[in-house]
PDB file of N, CA and C in Angstrom:
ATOM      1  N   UNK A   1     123.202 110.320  88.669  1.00  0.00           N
ATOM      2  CA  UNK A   1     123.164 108.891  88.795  1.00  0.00           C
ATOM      3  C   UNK A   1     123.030 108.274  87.412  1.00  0.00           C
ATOM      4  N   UNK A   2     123.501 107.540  87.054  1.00  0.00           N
ATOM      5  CA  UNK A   2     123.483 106.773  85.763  1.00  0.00           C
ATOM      6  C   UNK A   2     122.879 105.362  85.659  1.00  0.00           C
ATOM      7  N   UNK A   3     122.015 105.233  84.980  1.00  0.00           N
ATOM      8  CA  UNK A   3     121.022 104.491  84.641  1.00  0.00           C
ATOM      9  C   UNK A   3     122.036 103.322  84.732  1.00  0.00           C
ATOM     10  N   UNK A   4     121.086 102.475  85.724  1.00  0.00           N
ATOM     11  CA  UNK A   4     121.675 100.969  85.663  1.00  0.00           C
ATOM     12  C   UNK A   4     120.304 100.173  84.931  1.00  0.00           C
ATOM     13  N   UNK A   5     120.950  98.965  84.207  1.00  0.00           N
ATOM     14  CA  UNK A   5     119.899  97.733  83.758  1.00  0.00           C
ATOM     15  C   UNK A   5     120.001  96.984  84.322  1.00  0.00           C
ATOM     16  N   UNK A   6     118.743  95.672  84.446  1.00  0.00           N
ATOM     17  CA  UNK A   6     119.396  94.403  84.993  1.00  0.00           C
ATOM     18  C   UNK A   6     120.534  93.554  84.920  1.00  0.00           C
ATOM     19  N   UNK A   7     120.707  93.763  83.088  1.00  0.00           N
ATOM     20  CA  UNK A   7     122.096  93.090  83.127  1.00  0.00           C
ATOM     21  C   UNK A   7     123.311  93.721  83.559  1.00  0.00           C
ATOM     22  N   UNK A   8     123.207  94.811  84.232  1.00  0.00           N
ATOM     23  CA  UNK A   8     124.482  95.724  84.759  1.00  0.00           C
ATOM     24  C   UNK A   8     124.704  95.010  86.240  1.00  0.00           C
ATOM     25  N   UNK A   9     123.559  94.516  86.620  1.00  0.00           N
ATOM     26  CA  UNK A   9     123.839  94.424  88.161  1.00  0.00           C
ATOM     27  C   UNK A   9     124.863  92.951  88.511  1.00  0.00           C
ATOM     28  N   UNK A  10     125.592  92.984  89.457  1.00  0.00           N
ATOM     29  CA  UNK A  10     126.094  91.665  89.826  1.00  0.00           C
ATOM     30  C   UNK A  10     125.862  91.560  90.962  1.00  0.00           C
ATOM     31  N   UNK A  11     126.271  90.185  91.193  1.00  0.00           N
ATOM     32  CA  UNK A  11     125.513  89.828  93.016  1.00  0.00           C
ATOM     33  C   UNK A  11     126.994  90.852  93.649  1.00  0.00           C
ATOM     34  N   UNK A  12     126.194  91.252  95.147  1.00  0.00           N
ATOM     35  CA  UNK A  12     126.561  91.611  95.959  1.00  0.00           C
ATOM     36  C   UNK A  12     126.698  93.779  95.463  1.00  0.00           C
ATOM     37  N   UNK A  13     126.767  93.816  94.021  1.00  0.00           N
ATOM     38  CA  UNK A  13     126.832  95.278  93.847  1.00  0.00           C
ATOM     39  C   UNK A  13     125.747  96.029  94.917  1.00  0.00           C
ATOM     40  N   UNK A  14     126.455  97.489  95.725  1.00  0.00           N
ATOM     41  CA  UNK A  14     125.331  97.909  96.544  1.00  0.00           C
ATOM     42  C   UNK A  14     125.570  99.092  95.670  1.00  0.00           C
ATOM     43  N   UNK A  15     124.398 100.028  96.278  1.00  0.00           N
ATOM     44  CA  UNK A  15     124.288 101.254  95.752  1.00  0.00           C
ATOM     45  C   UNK A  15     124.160 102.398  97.011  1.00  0.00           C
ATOM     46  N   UNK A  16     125.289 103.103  96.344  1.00  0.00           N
ATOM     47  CA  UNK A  16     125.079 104.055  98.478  1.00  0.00           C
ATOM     48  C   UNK A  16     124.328 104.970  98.437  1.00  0.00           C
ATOM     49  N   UNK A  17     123.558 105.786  97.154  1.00  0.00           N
ATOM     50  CA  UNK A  17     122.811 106.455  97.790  1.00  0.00           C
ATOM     51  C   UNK A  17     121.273 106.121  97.574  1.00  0.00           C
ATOM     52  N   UNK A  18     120.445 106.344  99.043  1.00  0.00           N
ATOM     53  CA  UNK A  18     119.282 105.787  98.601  1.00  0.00           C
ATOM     54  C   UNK A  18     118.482 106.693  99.843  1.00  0.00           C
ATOM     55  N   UNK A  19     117.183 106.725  99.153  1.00  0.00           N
ATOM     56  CA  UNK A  19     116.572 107.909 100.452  1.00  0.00           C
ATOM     57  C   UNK A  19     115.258 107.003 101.248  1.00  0.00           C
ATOM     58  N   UNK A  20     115.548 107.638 102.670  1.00  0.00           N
ATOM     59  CA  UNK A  20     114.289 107.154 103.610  1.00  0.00           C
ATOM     60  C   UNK A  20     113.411 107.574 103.912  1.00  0.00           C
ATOM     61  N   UNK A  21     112.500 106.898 104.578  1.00  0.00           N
ATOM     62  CA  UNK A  21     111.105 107.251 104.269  1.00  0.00           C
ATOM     63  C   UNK A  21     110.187 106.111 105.516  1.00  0.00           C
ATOM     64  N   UNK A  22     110.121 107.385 106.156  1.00  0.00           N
ATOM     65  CA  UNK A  22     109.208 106.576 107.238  1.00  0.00           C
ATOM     66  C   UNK A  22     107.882 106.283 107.297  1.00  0.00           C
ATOM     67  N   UNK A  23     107.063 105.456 107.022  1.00  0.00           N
ATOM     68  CA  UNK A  23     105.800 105.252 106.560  1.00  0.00           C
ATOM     69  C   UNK A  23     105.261 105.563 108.255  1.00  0.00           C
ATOM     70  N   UNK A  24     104.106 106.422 108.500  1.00  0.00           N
ATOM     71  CA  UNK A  24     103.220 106.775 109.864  1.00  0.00           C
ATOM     72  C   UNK A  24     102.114 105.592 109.435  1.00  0.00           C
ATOM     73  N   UNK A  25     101.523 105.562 110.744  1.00  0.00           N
ATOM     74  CA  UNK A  25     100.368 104.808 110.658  1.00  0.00           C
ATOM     75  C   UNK A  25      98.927 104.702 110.272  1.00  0.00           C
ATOM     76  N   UNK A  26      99.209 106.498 109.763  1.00  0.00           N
ATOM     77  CA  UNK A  26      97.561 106.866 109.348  1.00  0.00           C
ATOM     78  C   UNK A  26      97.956 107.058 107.982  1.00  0.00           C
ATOM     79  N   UNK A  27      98.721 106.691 107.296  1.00  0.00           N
ATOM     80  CA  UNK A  27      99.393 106.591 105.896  1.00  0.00           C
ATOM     81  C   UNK A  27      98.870 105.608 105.734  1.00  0.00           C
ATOM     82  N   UNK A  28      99.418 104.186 106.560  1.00  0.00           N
ATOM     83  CA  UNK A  28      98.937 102.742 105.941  1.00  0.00           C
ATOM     84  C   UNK A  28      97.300 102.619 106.316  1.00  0.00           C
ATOM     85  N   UNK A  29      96.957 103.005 106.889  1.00  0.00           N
ATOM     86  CA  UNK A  29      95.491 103.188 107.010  1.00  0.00           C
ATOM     87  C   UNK A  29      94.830 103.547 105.655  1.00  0.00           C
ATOM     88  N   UNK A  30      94.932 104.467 105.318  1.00  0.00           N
ATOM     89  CA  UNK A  30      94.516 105.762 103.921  1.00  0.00           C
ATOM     90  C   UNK A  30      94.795 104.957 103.320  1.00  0.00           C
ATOM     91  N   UNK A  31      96.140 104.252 102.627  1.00  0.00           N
ATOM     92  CA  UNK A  31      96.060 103.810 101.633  1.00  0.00           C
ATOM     93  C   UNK A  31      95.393 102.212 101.642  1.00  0.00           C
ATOM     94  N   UNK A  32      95.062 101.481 103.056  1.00  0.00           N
ATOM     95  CA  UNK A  32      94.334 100.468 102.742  1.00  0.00           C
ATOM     96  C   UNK A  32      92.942 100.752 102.546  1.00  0.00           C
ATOM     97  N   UNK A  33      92.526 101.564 103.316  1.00  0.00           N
ATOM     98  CA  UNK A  33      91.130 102.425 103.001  1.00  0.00           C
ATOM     99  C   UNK A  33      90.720 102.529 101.358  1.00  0.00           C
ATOM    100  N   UNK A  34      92.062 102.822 101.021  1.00  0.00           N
ATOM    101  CA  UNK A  34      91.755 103.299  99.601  1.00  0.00           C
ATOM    102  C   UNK A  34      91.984 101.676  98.630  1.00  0.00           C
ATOM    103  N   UNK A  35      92.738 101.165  98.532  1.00  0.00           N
ATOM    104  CA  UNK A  35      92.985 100.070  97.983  1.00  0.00           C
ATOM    105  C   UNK A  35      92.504  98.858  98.737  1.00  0.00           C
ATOM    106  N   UNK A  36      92.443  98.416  99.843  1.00  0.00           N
ATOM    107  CA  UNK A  36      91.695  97.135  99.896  1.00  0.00           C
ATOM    108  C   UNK A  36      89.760  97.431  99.773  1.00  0.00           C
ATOM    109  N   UNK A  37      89.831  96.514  99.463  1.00  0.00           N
ATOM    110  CA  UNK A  37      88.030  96.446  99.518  1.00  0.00           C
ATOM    111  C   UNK A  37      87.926  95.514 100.844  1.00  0.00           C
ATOM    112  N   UNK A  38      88.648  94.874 101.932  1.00  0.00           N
ATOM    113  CA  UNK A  38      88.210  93.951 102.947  1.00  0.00           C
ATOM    114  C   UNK A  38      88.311  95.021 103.798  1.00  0.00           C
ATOM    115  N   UNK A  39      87.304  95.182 104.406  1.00  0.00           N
ATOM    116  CA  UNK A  39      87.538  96.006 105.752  1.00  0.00           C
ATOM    117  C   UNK A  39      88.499  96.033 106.752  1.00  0.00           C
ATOM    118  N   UNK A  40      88.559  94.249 107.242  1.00  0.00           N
ATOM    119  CA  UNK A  40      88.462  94.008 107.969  1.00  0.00           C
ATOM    120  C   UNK A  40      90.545  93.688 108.265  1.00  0.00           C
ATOM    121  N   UNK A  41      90.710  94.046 107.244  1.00  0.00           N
ATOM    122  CA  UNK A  41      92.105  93.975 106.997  1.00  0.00           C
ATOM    123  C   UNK A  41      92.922  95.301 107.812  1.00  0.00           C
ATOM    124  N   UNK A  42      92.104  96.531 108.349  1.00  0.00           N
ATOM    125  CA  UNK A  42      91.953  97.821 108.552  1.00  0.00           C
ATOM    126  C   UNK A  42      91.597  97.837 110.269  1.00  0.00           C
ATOM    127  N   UNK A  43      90.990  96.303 110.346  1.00  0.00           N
ATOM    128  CA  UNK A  43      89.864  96.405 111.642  1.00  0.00           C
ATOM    129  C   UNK A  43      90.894  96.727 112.629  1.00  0.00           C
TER     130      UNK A  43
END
């Protein structure tokens, strides 16, 4: 893949390859656990 910059991009350019990634629910848990300090954001 070859390094793109911002000024390379134009509207509408897509890029086809790109990888997925299914976030589970005890993922977003852990990481609010870990990064928020409001609990209650978690409740």
């Amino acid at each position: 893949m070859d390094i793109m910059y911002f000024e390379d991009i134009k509207v509408g350019n897509k890029r086809t390859k790109s990888v997925t990634y299914q976030v589970k629910k005890e993922e977003i848990i852990e990481f609010a656990r870990h990064w928020d300090t409001r609990s209650f954001h978690i409740d």
